[in-house]
PDB file of N, CA and C in Angstrom:
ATOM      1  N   UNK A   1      60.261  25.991 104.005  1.00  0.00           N
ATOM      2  CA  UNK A   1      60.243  24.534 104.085  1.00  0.00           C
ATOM      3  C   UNK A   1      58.859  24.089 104.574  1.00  0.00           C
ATOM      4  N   UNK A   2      58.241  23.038 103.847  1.00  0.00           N
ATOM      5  CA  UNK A   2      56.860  22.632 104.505  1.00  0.00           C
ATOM      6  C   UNK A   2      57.061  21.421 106.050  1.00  0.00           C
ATOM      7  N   UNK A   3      55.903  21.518 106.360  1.00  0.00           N
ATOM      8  CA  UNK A   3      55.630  20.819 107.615  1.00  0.00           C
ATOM      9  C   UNK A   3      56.054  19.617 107.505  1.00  0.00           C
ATOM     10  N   UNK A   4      57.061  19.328 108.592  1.00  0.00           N
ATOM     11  CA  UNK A   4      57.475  18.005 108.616  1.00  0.00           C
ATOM     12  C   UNK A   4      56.582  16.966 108.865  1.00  0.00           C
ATOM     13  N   UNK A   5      56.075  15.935 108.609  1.00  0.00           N
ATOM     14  CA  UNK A   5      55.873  14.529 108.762  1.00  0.00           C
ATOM     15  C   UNK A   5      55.388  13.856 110.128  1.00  0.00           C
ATOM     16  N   UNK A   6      54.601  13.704 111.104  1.00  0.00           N
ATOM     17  CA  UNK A   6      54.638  13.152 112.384  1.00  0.00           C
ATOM     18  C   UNK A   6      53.895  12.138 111.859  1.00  0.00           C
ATOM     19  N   UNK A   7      54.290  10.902 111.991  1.00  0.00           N
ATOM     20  CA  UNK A   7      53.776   9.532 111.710  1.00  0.00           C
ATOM     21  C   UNK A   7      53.887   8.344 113.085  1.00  0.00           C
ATOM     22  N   UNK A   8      53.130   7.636 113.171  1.00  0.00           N
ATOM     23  CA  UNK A   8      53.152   6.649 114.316  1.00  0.00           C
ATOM     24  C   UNK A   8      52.116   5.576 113.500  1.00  0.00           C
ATOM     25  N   UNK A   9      53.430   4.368 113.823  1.00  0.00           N
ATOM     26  CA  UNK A   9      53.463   3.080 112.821  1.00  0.00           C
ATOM     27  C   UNK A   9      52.917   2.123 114.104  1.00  0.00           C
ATOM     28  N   UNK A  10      51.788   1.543 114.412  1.00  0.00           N
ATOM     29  CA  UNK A  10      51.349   0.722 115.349  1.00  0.00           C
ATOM     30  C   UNK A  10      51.376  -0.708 114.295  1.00  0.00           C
ATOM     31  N   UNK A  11      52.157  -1.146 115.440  1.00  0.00           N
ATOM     32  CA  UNK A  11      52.500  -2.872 114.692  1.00  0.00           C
ATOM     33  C   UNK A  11      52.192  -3.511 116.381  1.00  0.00           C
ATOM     34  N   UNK A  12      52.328  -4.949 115.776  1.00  0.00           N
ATOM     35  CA  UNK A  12      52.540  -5.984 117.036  1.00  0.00           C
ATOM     36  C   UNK A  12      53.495  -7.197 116.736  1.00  0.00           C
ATOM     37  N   UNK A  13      54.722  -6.619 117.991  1.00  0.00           N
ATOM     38  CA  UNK A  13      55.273  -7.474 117.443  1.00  0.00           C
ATOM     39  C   UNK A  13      56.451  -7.372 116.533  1.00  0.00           C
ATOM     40  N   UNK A  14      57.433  -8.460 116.422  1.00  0.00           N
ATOM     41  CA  UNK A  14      58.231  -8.644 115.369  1.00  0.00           C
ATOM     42  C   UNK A  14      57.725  -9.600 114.216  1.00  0.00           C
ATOM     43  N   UNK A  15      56.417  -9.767 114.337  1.00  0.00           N
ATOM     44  CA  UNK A  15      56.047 -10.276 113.192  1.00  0.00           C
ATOM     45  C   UNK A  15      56.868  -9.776 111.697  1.00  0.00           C
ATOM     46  N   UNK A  16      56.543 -11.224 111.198  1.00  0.00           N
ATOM     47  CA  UNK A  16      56.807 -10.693 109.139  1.00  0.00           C
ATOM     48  C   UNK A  16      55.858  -9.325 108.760  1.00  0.00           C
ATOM     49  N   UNK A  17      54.532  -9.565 108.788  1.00  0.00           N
ATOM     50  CA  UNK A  17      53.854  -8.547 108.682  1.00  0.00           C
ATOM     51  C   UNK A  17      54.482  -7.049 108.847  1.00  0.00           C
ATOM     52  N   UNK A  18      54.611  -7.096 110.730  1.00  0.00           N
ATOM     53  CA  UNK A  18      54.975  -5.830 111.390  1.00  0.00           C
ATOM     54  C   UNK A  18      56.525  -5.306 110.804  1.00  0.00           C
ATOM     55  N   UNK A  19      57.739  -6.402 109.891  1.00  0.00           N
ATOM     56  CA  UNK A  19      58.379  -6.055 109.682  1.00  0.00           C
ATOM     57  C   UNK A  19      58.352  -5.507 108.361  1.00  0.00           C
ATOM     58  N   UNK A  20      57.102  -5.779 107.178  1.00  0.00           N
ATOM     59  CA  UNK A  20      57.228  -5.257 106.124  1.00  0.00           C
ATOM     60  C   UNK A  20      56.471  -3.934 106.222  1.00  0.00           C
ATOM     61  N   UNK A  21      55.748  -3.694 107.285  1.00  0.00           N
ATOM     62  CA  UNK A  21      55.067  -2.561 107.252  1.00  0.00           C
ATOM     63  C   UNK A  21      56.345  -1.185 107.603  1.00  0.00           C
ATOM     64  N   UNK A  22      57.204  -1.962 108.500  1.00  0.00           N
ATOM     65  CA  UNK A  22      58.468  -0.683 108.841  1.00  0.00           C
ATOM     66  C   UNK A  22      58.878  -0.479 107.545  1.00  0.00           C
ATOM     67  N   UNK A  23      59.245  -1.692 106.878  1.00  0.00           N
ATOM     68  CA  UNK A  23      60.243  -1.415 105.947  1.00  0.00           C
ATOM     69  C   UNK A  23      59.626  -0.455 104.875  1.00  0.00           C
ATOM     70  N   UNK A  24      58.385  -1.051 104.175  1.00  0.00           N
ATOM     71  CA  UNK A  24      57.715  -0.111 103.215  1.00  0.00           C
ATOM     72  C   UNK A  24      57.412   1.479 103.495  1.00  0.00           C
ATOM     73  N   UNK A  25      57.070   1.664 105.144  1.00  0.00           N
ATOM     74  CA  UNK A  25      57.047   3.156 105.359  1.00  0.00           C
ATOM     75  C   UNK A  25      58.248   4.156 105.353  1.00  0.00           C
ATOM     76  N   UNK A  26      59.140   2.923 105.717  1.00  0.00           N
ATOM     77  CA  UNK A  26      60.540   3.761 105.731  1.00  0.00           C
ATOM     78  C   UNK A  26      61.234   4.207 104.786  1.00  0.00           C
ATOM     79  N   UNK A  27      60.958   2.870 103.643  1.00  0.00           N
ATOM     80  CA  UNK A  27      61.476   3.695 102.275  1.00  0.00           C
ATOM     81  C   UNK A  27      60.920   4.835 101.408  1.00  0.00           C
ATOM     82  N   UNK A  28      59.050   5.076 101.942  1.00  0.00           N
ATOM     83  CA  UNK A  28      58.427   5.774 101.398  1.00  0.00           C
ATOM     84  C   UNK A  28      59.128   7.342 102.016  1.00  0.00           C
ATOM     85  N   UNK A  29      59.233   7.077 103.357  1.00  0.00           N
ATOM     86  CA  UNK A  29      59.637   8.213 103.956  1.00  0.00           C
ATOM     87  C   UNK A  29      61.386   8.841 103.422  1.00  0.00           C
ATOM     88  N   UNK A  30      61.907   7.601 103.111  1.00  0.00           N
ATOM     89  CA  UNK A  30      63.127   8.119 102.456  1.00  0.00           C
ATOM     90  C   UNK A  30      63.348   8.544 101.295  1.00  0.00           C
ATOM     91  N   UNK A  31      62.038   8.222 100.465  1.00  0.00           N
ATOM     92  CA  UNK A  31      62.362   8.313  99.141  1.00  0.00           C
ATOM     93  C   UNK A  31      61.611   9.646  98.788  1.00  0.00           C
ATOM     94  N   UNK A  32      60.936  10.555  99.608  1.00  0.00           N
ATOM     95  CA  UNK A  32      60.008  11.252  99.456  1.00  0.00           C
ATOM     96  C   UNK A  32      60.070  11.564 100.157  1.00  0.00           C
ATOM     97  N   UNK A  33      60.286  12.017 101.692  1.00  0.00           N
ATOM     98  CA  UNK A  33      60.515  12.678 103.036  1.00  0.00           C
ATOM     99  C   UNK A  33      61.450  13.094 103.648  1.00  0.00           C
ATOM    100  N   UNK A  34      63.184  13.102 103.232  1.00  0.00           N
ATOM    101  CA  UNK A  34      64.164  12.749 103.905  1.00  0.00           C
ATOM    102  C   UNK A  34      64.359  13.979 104.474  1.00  0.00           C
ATOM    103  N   UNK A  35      64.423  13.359 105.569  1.00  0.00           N
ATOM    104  CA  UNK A  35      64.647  14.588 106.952  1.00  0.00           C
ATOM    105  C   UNK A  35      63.685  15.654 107.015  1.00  0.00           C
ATOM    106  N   UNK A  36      62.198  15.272 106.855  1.00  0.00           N
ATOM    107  CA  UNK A  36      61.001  15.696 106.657  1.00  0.00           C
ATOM    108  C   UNK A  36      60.206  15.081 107.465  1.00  0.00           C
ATOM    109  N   UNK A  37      61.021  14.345 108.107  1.00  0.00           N
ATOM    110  CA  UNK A  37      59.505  13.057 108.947  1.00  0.00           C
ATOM    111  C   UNK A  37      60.411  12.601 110.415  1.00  0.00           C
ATOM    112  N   UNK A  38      59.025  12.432 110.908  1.00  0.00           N
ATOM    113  CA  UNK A  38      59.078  11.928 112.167  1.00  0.00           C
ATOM    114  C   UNK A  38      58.860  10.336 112.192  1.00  0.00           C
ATOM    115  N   UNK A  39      59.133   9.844 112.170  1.00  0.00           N
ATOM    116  CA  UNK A  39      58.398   8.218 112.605  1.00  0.00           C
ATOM    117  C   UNK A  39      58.670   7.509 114.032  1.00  0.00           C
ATOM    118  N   UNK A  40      57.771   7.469 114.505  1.00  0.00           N
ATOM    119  CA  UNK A  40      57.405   5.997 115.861  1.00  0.00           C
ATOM    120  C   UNK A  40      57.066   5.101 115.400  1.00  0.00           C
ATOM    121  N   UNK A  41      57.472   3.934 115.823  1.00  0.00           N
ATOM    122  CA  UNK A  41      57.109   2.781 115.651  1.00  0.00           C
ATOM    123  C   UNK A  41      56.612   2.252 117.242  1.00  0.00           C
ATOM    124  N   UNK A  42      55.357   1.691 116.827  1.00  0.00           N
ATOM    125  CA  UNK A  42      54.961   1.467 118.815  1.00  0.00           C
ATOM    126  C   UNK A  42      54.272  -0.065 118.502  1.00  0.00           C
ATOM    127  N   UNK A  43      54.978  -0.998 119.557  1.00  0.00           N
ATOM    128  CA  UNK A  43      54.657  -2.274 119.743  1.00  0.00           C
ATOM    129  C   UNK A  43      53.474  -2.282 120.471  1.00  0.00           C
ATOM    130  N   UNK A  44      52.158  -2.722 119.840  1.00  0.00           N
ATOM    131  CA  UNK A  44      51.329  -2.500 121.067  1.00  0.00           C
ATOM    132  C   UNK A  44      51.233  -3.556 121.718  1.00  0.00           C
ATOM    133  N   UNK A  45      51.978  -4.371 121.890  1.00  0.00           N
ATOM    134  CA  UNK A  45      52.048  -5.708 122.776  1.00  0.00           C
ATOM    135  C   UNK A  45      53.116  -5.347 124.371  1.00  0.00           C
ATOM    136  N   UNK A  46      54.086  -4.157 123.718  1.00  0.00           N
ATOM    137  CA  UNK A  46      55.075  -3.611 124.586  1.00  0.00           C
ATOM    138  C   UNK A  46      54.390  -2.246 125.420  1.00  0.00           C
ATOM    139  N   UNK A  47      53.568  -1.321 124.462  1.00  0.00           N
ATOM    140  CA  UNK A  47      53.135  -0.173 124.995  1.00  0.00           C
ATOM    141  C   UNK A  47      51.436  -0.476 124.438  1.00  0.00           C
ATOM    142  N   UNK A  48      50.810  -0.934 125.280  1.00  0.00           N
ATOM    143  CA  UNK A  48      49.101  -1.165 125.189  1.00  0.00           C
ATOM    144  C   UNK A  48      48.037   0.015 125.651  1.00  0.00           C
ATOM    145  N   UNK A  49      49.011   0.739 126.136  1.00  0.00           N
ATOM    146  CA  UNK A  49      48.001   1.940 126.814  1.00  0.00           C
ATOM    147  C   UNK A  49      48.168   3.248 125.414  1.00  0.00           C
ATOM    148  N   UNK A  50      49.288   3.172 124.877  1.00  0.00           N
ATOM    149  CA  UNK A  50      49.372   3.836 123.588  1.00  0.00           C
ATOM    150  C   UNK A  50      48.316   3.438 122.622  1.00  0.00           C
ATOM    151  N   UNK A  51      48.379   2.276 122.206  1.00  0.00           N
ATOM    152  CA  UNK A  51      47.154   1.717 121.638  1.00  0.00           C
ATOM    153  C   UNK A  51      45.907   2.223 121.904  1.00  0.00           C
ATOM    154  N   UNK A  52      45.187   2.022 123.349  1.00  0.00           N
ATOM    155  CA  UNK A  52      43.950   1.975 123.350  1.00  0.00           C
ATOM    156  C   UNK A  52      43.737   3.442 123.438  1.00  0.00           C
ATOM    157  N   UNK A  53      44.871   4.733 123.728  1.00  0.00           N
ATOM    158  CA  UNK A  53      44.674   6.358 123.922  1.00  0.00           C
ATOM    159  C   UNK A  53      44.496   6.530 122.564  1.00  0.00           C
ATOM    160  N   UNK A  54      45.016   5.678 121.558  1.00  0.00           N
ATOM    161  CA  UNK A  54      44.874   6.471 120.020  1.00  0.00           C
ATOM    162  C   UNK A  54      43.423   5.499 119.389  1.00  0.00           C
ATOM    163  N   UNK A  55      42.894   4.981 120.617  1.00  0.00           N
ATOM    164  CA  UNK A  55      42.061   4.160 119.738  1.00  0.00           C
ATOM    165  C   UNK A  55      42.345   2.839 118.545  1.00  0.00           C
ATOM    166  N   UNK A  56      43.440   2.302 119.140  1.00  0.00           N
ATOM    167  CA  UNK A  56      43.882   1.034 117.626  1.00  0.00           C
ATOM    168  C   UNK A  56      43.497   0.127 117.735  1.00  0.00           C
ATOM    169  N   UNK A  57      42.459  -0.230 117.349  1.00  0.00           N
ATOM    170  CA  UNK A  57      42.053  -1.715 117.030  1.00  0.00           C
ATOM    171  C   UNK A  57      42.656  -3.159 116.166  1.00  0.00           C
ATOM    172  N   UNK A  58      43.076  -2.212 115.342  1.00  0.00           N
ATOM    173  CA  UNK A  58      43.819  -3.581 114.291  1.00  0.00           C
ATOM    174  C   UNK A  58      45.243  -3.191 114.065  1.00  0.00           C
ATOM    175  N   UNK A  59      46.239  -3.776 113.872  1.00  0.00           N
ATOM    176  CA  UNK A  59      47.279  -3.787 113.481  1.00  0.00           C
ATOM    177  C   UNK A  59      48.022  -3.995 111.950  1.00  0.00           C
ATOM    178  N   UNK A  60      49.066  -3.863 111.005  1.00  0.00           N
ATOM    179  CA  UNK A  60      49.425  -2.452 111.281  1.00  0.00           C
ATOM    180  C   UNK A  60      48.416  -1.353 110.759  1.00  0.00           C
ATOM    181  N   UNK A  61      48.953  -0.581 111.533  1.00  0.00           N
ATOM    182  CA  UNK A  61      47.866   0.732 111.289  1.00  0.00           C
ATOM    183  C   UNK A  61      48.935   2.109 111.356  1.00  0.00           C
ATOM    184  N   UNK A  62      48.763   2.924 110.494  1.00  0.00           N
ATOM    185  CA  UNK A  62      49.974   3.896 110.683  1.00  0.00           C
ATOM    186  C   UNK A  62      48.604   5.529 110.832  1.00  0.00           C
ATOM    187  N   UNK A  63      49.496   6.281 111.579  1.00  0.00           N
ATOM    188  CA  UNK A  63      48.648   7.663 111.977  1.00  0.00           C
ATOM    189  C   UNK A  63      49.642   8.690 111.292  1.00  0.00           C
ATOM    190  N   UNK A  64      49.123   9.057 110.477  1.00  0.00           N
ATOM    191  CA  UNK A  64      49.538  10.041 110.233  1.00  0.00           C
ATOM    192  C   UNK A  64      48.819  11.927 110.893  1.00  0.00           C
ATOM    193  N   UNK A  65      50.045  11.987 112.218  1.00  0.00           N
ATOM    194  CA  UNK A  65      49.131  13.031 112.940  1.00  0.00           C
ATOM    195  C   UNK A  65      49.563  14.567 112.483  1.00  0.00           C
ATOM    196  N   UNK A  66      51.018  14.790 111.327  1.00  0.00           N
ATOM    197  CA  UNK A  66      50.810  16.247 110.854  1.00  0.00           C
ATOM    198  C   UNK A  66      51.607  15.545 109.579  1.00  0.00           C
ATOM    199  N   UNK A  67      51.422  16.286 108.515  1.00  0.00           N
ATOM    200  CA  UNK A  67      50.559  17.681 108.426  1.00  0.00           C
ATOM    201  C   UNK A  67      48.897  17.315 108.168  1.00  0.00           C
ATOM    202  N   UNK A  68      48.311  18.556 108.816  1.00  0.00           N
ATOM    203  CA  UNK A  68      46.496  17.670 108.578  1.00  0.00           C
ATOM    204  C   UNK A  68      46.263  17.556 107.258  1.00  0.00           C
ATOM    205  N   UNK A  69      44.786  17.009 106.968  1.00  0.00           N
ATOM    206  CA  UNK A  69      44.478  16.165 108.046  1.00  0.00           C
ATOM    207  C   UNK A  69      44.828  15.430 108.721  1.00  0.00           C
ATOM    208  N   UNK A  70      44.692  14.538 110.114  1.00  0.00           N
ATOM    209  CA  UNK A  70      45.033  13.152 110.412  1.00  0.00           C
ATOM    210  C   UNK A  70      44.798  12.595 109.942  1.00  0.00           C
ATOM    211  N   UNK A  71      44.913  11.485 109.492  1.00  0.00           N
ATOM    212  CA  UNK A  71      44.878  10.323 108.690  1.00  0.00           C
ATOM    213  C   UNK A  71      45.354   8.819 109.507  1.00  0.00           C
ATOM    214  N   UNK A  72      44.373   7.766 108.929  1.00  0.00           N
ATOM    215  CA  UNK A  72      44.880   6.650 109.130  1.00  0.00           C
ATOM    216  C   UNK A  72      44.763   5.485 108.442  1.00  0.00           C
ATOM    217  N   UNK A  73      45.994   4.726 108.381  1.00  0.00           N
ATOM    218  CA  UNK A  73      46.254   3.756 106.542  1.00  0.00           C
ATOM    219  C   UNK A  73      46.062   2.290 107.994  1.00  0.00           C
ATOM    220  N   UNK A  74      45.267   1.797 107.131  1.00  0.00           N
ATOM    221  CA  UNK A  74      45.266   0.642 108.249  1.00  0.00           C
ATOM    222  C   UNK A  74      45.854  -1.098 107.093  1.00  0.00           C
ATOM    223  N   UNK A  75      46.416  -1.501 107.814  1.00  0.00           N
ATOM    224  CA  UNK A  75      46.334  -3.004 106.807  1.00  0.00           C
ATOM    225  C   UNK A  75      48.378  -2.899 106.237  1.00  0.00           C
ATOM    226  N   UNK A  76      47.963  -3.743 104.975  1.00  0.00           N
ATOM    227  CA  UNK A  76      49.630  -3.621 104.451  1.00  0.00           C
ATOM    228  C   UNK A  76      50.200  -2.628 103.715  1.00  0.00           C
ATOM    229  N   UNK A  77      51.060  -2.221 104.228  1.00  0.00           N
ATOM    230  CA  UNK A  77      51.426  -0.504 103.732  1.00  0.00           C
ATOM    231  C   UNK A  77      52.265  -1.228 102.492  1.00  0.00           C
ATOM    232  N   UNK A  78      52.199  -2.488 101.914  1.00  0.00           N
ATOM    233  CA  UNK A  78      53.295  -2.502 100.786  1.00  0.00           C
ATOM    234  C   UNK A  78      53.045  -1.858  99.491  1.00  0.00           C
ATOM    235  N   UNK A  79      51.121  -1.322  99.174  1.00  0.00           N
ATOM    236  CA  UNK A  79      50.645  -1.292  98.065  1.00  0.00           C
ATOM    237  C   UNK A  79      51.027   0.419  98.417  1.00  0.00           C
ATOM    238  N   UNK A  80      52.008   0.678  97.636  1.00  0.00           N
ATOM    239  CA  UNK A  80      52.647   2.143  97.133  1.00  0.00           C
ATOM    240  C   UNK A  80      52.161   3.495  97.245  1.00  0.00           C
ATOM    241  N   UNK A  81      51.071   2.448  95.883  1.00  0.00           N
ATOM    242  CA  UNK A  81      49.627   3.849  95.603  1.00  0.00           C
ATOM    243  C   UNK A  81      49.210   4.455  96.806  1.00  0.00           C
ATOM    244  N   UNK A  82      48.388   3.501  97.708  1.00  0.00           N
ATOM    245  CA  UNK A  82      47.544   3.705  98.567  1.00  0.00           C
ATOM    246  C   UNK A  82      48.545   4.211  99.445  1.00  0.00           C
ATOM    247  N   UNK A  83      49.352   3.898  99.644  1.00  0.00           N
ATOM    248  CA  UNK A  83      50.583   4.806 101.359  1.00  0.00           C
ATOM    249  C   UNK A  83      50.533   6.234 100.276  1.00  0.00           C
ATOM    250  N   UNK A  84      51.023   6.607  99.579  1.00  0.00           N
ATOM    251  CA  UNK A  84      51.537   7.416  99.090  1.00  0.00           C
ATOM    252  C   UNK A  84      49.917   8.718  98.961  1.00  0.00           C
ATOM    253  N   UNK A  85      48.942   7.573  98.624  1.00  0.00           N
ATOM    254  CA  UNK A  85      47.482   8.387  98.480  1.00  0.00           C
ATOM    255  C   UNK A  85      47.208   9.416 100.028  1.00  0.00           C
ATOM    256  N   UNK A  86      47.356   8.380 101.209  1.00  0.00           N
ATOM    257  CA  UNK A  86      47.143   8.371 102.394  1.00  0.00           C
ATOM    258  C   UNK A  86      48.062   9.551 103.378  1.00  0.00           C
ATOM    259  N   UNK A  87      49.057   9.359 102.385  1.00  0.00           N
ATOM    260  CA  UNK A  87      49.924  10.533 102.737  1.00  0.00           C
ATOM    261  C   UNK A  87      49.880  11.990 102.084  1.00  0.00           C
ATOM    262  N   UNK A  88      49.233  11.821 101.789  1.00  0.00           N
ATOM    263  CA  UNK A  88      48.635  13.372 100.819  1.00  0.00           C
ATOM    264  C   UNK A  88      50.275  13.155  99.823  1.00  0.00           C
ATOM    265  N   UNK A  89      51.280  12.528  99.434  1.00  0.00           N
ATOM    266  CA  UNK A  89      52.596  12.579  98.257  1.00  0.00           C
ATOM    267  C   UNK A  89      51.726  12.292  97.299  1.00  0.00           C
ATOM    268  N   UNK A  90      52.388  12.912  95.664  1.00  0.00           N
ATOM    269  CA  UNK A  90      51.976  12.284  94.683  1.00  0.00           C
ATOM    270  C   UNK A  90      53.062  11.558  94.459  1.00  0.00           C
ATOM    271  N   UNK A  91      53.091  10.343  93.465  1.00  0.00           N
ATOM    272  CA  UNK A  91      53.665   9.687  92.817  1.00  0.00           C
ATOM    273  C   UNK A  91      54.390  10.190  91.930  1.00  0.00           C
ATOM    274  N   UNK A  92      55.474   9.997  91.406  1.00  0.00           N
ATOM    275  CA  UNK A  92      56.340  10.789  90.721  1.00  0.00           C
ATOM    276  C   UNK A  92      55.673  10.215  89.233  1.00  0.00           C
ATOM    277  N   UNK A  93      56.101  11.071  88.300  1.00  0.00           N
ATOM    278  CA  UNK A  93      55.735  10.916  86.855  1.00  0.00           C
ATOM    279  C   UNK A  93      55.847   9.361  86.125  1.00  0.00           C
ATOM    280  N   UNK A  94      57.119   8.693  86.796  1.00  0.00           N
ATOM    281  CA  UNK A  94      57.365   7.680  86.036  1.00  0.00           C
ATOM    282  C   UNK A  94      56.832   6.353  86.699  1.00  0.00           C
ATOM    283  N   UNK A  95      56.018   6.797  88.320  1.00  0.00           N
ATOM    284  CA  UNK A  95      55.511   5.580  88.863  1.00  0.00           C
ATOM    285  C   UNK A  95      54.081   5.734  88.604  1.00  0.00           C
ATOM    286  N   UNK A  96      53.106   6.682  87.759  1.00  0.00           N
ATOM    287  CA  UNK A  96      51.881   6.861  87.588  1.00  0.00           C
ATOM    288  C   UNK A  96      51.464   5.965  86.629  1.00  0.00           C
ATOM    289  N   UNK A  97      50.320   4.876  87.288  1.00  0.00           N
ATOM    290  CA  UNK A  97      50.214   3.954  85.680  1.00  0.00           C
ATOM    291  C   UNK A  97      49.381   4.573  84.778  1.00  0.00           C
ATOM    292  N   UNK A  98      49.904   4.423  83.391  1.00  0.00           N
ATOM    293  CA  UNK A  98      49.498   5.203  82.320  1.00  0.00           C
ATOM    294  C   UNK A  98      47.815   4.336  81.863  1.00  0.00           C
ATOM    295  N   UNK A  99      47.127   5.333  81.843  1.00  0.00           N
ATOM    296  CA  UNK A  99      45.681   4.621  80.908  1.00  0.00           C
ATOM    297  C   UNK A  99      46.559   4.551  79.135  1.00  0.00           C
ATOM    298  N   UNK A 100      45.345   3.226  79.143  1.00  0.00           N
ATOM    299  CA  UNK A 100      45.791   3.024  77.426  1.00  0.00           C
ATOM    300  C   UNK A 100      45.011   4.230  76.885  1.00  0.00           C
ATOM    301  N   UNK A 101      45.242   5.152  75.511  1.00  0.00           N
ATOM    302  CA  UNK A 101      44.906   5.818  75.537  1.00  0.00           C
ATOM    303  C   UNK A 101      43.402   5.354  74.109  1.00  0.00           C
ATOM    304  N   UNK A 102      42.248   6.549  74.521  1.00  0.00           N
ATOM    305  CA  UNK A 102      40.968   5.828  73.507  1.00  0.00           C
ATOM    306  C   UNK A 102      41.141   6.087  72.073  1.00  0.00           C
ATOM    307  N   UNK A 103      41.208   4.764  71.465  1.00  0.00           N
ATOM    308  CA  UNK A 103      41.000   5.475  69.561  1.00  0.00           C
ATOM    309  C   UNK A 103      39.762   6.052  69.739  1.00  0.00           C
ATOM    310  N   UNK A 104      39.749   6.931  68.644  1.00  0.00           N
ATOM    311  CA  UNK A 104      38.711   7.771  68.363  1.00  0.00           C
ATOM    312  C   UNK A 104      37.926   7.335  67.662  1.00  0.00           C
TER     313      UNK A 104
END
């Protein structure tokens, strides 16, 4: 079995924002991770000393701390590609957008 998943989702807040960023990681993690992942979610308005030990400046920002590299997706996790890029997953066959292909 490969290395499970350690992720930490820095939001602020119950913002709209902070709530689409749970939601989009969570389904990524379900749809592609299940029972493969770790996830935290850390309010840095609630836990601020978490914040400034991992260095977070902007919000949301997700860490991905195994499997390496670390990694970090900063901004709106709704755009698929990019979470999925960030996470070292590929995209499954039928979510890859197809190039038109060149006449010759």
């Amino acid at each position: 079995m490969s290395e499970p998943y350690v992720l930490r989702l820095y939001v602020a807040g119950a913002s709209p924002g902070s709530a689409r960023a749970v939601e989009a990681l969570r389904d990524i993690c379900e749809d592609y991770l299940p029972t493969r992942y770790d996830l935290e979610v850390i309010d840095v308005y609630q836990q601020p000393q978490l914040a400034l030990d991992e260095h977070i400046d902007a919000v949301p920002v997700l860490v991905k701390r195994s499997p390496a590299p670390v990694r970090r997706i900063l901004g709106d996790l709704s755009d698929k590609a990019h979470l999925l890029h960030g996470l070292d997953l590929k995209p499954r066959a039928h979510e890859e957008k197809r190039r038109p292909s060149k006449a010759p």
